[in-house]
C-alpha atoms as a PDB file:
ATOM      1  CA  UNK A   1     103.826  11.785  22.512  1.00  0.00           C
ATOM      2  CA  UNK A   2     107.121  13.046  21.181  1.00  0.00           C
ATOM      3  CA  UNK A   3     105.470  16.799  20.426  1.00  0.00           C
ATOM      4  CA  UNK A   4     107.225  18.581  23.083  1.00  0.00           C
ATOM      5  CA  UNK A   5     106.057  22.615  24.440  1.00  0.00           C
ATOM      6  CA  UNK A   6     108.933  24.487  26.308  1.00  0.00           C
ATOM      7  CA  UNK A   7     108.237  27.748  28.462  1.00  0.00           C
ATOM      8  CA  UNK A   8     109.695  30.076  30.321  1.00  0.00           C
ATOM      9  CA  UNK A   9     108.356  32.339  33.198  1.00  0.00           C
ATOM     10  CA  UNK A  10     109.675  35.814  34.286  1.00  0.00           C
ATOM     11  CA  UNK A  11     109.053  35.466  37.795  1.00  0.00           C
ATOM     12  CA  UNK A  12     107.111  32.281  39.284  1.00  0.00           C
ATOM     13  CA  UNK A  13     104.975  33.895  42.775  1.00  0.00           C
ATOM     14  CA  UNK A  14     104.601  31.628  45.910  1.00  0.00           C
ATOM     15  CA  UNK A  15     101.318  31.045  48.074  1.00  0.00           C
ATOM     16  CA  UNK A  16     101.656  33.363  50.439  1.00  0.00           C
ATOM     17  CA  UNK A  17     102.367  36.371  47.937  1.00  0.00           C
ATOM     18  CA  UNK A  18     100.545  39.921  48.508  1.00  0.00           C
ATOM     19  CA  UNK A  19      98.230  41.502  46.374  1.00  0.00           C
ATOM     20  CA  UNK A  20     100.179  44.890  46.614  1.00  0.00           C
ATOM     21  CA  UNK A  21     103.101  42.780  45.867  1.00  0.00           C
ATOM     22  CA  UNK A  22     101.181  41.051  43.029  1.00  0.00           C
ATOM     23  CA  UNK A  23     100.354  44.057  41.898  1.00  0.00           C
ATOM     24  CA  UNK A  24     103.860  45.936  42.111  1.00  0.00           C
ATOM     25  CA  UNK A  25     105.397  43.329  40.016  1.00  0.00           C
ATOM     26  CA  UNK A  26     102.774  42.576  37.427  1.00  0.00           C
ATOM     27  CA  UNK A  27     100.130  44.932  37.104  1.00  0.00           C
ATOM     28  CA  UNK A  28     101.589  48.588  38.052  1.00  0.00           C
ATOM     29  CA  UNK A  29     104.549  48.378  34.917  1.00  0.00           C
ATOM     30  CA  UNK A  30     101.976  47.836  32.642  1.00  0.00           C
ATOM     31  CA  UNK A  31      99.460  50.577  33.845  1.00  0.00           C
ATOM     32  CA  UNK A  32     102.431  53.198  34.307  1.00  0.00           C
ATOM     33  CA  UNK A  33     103.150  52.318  30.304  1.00  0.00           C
ATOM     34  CA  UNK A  34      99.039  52.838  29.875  1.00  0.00           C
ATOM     35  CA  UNK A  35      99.498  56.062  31.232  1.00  0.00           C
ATOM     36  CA  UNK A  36     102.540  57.096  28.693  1.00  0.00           C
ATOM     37  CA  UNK A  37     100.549  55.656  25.716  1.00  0.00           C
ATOM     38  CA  UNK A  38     101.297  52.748  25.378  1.00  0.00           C
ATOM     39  CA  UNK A  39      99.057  49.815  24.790  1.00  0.00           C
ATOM     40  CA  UNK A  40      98.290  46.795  27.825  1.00  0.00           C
ATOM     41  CA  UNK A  41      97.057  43.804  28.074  1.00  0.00           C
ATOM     42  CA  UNK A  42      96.667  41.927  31.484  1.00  0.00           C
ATOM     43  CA  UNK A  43      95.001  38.767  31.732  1.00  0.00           C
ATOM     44  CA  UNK A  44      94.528  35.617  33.860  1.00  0.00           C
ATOM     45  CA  UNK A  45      94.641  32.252  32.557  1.00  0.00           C
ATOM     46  CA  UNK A  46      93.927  28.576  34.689  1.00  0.00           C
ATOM     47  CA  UNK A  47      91.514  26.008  35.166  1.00  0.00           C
ATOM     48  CA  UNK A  48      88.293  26.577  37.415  1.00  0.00           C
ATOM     49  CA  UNK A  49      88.784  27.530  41.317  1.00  0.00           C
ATOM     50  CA  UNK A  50      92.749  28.062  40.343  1.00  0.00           C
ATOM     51  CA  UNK A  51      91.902  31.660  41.911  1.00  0.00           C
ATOM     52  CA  UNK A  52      91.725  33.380  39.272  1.00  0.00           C
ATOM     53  CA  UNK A  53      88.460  36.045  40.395  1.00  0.00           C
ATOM     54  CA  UNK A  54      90.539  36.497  43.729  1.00  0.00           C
ATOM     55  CA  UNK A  55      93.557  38.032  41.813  1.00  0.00           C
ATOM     56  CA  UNK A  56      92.064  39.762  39.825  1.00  0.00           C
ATOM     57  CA  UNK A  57      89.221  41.280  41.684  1.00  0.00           C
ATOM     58  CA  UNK A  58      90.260  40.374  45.561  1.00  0.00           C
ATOM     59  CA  UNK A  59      87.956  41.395  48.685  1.00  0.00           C
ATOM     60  CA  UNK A  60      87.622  43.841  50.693  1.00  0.00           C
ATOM     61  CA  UNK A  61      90.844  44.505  52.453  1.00  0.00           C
ATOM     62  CA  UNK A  62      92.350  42.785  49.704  1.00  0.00           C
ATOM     63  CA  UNK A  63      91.637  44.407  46.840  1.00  0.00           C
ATOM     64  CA  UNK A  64      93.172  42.697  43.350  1.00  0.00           C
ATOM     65  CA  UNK A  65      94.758  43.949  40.205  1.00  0.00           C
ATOM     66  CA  UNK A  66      91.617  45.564  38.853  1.00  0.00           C
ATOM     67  CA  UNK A  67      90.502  47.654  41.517  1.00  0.00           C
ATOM     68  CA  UNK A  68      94.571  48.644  42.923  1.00  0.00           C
ATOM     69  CA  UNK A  69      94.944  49.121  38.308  1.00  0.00           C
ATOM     70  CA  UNK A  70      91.888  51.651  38.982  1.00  0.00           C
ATOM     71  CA  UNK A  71      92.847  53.244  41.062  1.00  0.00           C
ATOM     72  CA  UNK A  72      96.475  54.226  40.026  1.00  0.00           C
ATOM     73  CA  UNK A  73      95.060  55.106  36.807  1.00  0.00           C
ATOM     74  CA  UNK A  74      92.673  57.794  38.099  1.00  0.00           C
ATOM     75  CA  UNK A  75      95.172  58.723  40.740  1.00  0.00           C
ATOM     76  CA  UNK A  76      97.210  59.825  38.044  1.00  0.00           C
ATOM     77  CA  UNK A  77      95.180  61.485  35.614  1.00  0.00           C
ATOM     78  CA  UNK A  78      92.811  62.985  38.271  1.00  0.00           C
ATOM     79  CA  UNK A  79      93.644  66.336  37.980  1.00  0.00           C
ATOM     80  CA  UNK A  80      94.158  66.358  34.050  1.00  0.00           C
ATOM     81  CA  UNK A  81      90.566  64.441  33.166  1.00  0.00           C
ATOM     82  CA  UNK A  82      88.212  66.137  29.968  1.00  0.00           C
ATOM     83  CA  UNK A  83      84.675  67.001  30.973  1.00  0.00           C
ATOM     84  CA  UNK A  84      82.166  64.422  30.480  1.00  0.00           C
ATOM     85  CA  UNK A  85      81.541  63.559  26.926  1.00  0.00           C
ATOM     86  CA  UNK A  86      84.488  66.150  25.510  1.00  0.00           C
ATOM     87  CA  UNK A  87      85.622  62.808  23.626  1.00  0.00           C
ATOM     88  CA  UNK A  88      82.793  60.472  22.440  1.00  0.00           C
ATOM     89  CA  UNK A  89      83.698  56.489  20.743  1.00  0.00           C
ATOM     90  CA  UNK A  90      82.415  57.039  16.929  1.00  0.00           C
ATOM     91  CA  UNK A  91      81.978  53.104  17.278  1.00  0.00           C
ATOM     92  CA  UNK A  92      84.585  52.204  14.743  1.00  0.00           C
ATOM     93  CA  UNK A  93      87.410  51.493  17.160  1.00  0.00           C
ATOM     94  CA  UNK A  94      87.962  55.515  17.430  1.00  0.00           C
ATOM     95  CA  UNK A  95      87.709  58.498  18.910  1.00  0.00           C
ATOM     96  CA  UNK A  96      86.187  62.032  17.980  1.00  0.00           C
ATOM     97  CA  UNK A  97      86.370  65.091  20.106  1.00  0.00           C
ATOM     98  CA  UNK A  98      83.283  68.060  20.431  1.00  0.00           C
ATOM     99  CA  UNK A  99      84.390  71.285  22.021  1.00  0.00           C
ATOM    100  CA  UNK A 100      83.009  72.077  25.751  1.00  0.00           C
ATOM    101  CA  UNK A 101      79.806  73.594  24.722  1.00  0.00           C
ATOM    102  CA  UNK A 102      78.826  70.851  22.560  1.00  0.00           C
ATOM    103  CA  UNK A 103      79.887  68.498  25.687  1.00  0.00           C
ATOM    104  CA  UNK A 104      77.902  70.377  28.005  1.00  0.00           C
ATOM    105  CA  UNK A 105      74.765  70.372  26.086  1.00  0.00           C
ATOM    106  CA  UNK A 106      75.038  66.515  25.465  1.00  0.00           C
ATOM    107  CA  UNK A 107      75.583  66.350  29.704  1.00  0.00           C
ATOM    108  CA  UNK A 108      72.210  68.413  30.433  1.00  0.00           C
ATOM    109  CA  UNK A 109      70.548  66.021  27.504  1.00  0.00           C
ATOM    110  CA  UNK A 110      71.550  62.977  29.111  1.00  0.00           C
ATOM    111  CA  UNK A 111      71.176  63.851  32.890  1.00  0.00           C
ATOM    112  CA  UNK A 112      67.699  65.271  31.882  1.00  0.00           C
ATOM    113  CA  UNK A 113      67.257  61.640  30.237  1.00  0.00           C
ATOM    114  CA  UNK A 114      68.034  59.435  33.514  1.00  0.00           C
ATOM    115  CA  UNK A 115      65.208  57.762  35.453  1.00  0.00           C
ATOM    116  CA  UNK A 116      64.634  57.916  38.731  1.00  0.00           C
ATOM    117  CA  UNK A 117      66.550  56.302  41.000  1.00  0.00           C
ATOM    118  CA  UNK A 118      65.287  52.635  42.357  1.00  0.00           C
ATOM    119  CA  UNK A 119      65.512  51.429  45.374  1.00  0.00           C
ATOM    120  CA  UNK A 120      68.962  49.950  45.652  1.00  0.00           C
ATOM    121  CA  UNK A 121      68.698  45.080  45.423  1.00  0.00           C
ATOM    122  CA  UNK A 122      70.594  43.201  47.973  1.00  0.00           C
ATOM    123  CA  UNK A 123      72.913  42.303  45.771  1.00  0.00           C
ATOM    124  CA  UNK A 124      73.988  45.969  45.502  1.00  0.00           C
ATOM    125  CA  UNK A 125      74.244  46.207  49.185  1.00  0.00           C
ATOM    126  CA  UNK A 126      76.440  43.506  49.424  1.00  0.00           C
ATOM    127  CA  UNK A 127      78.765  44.191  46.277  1.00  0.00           C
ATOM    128  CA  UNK A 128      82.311  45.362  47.841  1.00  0.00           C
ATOM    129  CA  UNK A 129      82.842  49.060  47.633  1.00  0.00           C
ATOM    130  CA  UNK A 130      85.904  50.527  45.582  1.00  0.00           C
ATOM    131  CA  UNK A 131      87.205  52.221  48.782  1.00  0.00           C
ATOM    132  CA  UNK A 132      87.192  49.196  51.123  1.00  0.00           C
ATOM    133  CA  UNK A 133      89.526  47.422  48.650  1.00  0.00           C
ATOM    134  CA  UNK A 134      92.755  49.295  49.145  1.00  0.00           C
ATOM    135  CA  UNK A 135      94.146  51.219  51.914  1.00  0.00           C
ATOM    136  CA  UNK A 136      95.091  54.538  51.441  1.00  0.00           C
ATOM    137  CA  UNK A 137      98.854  53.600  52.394  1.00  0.00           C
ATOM    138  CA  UNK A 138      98.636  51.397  49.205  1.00  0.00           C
ATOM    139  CA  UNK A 139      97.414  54.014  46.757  1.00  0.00           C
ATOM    140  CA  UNK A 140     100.074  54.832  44.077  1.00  0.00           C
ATOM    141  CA  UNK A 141     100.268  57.002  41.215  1.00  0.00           C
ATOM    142  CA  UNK A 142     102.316  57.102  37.849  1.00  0.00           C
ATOM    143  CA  UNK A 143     105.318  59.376  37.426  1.00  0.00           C
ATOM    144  CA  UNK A 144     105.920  62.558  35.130  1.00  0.00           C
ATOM    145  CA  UNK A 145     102.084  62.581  33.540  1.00  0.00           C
ATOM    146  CA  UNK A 146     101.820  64.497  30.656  1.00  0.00           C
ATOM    147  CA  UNK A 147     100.383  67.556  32.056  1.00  0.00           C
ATOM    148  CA  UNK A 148      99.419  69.223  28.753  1.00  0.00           C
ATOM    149  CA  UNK A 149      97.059  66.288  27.749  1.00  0.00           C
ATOM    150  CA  UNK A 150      93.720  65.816  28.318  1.00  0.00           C
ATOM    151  CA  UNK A 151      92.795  61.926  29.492  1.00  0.00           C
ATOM    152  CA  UNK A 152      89.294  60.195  28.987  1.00  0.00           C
ATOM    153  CA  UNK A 153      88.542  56.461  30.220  1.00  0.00           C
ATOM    154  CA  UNK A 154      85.946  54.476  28.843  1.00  0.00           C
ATOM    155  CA  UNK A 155      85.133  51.269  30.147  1.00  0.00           C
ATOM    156  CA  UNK A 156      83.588  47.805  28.322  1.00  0.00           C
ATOM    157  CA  UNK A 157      82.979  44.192  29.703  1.00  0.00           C
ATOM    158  CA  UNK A 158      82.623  41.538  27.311  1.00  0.00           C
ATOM    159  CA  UNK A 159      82.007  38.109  27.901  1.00  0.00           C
ATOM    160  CA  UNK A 160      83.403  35.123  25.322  1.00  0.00           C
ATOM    161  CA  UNK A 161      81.957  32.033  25.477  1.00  0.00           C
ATOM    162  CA  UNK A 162      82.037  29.197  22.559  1.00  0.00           C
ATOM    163  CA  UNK A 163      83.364  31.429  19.978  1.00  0.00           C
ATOM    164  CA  UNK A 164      80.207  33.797  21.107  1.00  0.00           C
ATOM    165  CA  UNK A 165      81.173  37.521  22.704  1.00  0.00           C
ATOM    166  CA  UNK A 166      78.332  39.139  24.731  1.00  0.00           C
ATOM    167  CA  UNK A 167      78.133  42.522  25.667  1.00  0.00           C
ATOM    168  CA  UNK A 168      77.884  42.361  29.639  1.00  0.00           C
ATOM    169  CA  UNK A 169      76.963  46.168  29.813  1.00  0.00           C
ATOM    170  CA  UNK A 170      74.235  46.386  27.392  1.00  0.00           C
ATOM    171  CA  UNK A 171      70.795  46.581  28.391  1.00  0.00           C
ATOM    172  CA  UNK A 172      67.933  44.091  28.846  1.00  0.00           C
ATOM    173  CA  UNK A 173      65.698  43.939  25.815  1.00  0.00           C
ATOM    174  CA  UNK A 174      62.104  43.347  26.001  1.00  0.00           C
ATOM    175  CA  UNK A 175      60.200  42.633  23.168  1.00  0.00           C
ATOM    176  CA  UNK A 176      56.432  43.233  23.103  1.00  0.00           C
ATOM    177  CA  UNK A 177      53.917  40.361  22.587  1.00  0.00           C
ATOM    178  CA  UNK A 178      50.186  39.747  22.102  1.00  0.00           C
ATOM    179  CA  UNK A 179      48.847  38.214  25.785  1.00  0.00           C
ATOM    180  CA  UNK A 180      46.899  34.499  25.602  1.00  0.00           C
ATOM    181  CA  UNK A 181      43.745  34.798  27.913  1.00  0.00           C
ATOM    182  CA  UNK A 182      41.697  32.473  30.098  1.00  0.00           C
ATOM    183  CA  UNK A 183      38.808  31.531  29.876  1.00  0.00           C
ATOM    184  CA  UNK A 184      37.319  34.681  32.458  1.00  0.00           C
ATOM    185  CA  UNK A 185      39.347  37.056  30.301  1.00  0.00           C
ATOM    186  CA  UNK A 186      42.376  37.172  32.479  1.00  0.00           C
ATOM    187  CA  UNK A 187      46.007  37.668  30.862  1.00  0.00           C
ATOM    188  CA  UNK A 188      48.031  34.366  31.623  1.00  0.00           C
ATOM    189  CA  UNK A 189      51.242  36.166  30.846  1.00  0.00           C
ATOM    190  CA  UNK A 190      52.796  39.270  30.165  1.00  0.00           C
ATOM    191  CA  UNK A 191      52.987  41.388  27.616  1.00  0.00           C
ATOM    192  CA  UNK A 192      56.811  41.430  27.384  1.00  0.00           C
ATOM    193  CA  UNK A 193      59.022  38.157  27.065  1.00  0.00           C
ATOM    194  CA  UNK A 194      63.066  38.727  27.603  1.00  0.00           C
ATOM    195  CA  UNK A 195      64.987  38.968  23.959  1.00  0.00           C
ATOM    196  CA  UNK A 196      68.373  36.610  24.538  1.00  0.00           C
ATOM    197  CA  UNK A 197      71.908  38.663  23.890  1.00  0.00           C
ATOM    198  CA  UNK A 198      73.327  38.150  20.114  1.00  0.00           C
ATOM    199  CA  UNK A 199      76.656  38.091  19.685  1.00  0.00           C
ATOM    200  CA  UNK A 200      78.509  41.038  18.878  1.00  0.00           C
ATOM    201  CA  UNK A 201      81.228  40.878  15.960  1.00  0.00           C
ATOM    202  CA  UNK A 202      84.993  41.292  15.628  1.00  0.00           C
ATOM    203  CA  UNK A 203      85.948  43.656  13.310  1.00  0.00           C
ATOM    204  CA  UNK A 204      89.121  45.491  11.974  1.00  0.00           C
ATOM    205  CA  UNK A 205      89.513  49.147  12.248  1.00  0.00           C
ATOM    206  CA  UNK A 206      91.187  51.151   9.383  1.00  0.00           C
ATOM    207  CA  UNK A 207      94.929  50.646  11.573  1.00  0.00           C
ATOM    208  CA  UNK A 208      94.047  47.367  11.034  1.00  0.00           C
ATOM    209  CA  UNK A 209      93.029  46.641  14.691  1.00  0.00           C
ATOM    210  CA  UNK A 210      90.476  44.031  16.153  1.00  0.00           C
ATOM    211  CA  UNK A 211      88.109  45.256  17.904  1.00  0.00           C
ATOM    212  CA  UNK A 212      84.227  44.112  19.299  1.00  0.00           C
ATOM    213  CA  UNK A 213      81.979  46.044  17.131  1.00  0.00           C
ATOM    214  CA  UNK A 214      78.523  47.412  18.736  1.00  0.00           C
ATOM    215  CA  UNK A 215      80.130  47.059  22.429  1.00  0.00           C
ATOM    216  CA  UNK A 216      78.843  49.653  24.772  1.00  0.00           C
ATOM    217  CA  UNK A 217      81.803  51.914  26.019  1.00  0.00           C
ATOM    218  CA  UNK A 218      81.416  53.883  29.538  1.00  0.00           C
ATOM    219  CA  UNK A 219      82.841  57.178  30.328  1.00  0.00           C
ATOM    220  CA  UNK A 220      84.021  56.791  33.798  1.00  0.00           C
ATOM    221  CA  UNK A 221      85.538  59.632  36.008  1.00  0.00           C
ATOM    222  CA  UNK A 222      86.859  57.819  39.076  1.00  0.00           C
ATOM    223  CA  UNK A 223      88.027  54.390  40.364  1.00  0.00           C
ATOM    224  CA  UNK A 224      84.485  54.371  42.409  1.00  0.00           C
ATOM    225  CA  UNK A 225      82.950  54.509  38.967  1.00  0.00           C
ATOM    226  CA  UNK A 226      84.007  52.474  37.163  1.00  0.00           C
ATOM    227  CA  UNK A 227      84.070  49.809  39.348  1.00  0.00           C
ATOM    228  CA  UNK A 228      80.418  50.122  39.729  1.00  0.00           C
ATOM    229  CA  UNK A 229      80.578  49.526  36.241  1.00  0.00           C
ATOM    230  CA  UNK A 230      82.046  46.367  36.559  1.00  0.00           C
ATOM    231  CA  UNK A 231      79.507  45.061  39.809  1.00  0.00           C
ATOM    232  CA  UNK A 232      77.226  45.597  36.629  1.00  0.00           C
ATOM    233  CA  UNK A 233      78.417  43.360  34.377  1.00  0.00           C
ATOM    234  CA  UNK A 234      79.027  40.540  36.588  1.00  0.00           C
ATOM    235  CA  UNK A 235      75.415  40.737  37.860  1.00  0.00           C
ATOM    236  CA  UNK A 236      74.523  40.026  34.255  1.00  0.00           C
ATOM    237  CA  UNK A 237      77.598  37.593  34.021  1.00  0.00           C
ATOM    238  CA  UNK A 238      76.475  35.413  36.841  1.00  0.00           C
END
């Protein structure tokens, strides 16, 4: 063919490379930018088993970009975080903020809302914890944080697959059906069968921004959380 494709690469990283190195050089520019408002976007892109999970997730020991991202972020903003639910997603791509009274009725509403506790799977036992990823010589934090700001993170983990985007966080639907019986009066099945996911939508905010509409958004307060968050979607994911 004579259709031709030239590009260019800012750095090219051998096999041996670090994930703290890795992570200096790609990830921690574009998280100390996060920090100072500005907008990110860090992705991986290859064919299957090109190690793609392994940089971005890594092991224990060896934690990746997300979990070393993480944990910069919250590093940074620890001290300056809102309470719990101070800024809410209005669904639309945006923000609104209730004042701390509002915020702290919403928290009592909600915690008096959880269930109970199960007892934790196996594959919860086994899921690498956030602090056995990085070492605390290999925590880092962004410089000269706006102090006189308040910082929220909310969390999402979408899934697109054949022009379909699934919402990895939300929550198992059930829908209720009329049992069949035997013969001696017995129920042959239950009386709940598992709804598939539907596809959530892409829509443009009024700034004229794309975003998934209907995607569940998490408030997280720590590194910890929020990658708990993410052992949650990729139960669902696998």
């Amino acid at each position: 063919s004579e259709y031709r494709t030239q590009y260019s690469f800012k750095k090219v990283f051998g096999v041996s490379v670090s994930q703290v190195e890795l992570f200096e050089h790609v990830a921690r520019p574009l998280v100390d930018d996060l920090i100072h408002g500005k907008n990110g976007l860090l992705f991986t892109y290859g064919v299957t088993g090109s190690g793609k999970t392994f940089t971005m997730t890594g092991s224990p020991g060896q934690g990746g970009l997300l979990p070393r991202s993480l944990d910069m972020i919250f590093n940074s903003i620890g001290p300056y975080q809102a309470k719990r639910y101070v800024f809410k997603t209005d669904d639309k791509n945006g923000m609104e903020i209730q004042c701390e009274v509002d915020a702290l009725l919403e928290r009592q509403r909600r915690e008096n809302n959880l269930p109970v506790p199960k007892t934790p799977s196996s594959r919860q036992k086994i899921d690498p914890e956030m602090v056995d990823m990085i070492t605390p010589e290999e925590a880092c934090k962004a410089d000269g944080v706006d102090e006189d700001s308040s910082y929220s993170v909310f969390v999402s983990y979408i899934e697109i697959y054949n022009n379909y985007i699934y919402d990895l966080l939300e929550e198992t639907q059930e829908d209720v059906v009329k049992p069949k019986w035997n013969g001696g009066g017995t129920p042959v099945r239950q009386n709940t069968e598992f709804i598939p996911p539907q596809s959530k939508i892409l829509r443009e905010d009024q700034n004229h921004n794309m975003y998934v509409a209907g995607c569940m958004e998490v408030e997280v307060k720590s590194a910890e959380e929020a990658f708990q968050v993410f052992w949650r979607g990729e139960v669902v994911c696998e």
